[in-house]
Protein backbone atom coordinates (compact mmCIF):
# COMPACT_ATOMS: atom_id res chain seq x y z
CA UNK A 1 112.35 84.87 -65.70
CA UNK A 2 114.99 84.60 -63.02
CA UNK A 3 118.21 82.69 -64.84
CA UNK A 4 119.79 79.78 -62.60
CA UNK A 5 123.32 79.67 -63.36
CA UNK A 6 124.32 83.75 -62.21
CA UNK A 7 123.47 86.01 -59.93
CA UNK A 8 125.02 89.22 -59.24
CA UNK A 9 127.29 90.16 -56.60
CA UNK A 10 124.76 91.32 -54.04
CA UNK A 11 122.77 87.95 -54.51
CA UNK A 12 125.95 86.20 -53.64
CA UNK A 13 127.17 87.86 -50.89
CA UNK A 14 123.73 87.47 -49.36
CA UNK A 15 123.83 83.38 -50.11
CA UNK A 16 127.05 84.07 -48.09
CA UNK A 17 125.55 85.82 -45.17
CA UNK A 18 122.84 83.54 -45.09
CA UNK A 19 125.24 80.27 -45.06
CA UNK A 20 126.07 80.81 -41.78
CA UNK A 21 123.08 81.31 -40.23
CA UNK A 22 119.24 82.62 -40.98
CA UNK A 23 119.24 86.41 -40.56
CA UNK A 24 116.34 89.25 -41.48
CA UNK A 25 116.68 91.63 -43.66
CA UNK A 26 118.74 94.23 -41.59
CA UNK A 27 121.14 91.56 -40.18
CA UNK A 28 121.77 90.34 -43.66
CA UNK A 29 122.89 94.19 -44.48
CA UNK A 30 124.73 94.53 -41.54
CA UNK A 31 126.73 91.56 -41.61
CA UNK A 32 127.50 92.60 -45.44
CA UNK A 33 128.92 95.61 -44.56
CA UNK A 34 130.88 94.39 -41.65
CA UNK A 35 132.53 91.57 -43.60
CA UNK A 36 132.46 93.36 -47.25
CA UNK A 37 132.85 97.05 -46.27
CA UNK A 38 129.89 96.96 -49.23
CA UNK A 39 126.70 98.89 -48.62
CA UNK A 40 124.09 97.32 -49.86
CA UNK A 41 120.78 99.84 -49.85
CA UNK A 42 117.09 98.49 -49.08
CA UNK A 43 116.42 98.55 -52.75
CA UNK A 44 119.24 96.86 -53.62
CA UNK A 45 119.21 94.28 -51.12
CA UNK A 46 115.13 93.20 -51.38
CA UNK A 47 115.07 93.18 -54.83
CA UNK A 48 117.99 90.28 -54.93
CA UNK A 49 116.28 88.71 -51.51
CA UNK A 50 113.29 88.65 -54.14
CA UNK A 51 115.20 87.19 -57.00
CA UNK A 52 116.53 84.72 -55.03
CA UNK A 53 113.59 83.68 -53.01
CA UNK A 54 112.14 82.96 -56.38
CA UNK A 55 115.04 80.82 -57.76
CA UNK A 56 114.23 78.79 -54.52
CA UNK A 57 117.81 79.57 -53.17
CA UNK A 58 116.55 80.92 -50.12
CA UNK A 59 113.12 80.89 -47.77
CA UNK A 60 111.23 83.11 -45.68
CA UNK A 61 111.18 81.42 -42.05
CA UNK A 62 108.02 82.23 -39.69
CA UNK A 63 107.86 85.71 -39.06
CA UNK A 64 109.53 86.99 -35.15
CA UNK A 65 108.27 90.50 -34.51
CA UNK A 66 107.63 92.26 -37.45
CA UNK A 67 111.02 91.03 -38.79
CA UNK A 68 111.05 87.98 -41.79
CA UNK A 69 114.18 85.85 -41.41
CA UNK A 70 115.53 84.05 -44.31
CA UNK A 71 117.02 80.71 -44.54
CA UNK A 72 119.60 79.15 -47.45
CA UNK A 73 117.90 76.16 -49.05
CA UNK A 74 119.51 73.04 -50.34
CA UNK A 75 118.98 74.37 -53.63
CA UNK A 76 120.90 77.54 -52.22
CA UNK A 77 123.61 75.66 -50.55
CA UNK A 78 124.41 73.73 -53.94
CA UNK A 79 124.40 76.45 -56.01
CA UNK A 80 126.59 78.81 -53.85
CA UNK A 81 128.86 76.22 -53.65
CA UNK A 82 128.90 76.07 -57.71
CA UNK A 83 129.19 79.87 -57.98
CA UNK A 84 132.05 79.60 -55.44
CA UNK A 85 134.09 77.20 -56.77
CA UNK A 86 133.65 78.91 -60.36
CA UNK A 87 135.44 82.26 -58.81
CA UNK A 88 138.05 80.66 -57.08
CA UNK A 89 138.70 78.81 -61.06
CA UNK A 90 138.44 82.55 -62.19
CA UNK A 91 140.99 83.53 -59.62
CA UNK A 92 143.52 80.98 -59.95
CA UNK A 93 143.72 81.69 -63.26
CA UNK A 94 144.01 85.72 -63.15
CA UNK A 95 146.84 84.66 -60.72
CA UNK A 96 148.46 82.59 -62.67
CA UNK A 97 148.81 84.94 -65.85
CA UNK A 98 150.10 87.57 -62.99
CA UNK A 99 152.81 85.40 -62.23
CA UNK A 100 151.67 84.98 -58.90
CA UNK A 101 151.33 81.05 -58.19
């Protein structure tokens, strides 16, 4: 059973890549790496397009040449914005007790 509430890194950073626009596979690796200097293998990346397909975060749009492009979901778009404003509590707080704000 897929838990709701976390997902790990590569799940998020793929909600990310897929907030700004519906990408395939490849593209969502790509922009990854371009934007995360992360890596993400094939493995890696399917098995949390997977996950998160069946959490209902994301979609698979009509296939365009042999390529399946994704899409963010409502669902998605709420719950990134959850796991986003979460970090950013985690953050502020690990700056804080650094003495940096």
């Amino acid at each position: 059973m897929v838990k709701k509430n976390r997902f790990s890194e590569p799940s998020l950073l793929i909600l990310i890549s897929l907030a700004e626009k519906n990408r395939h596979g490849y593209a969502i690796m790509e922009d990854i790496e371009k934007n995360y200097d992360i890596k993400l293998g094939p493995g890696t990346l399917y098995g949390a397009i997977s996950r998160l397909e069946k959490a209902g975060y994301i979609s698979v749009l009509e296939s365009q040449e042999r390529k399946k492009p994704y899409k963010l979901t409502k669902e998605g778009q709420i719950f990134l914005t959850e796991q986003i404003k979460e970090i950013q509590k985690v953050a502020s707080l690990g700056m804080k007790r650094l003495g940096l704000l």
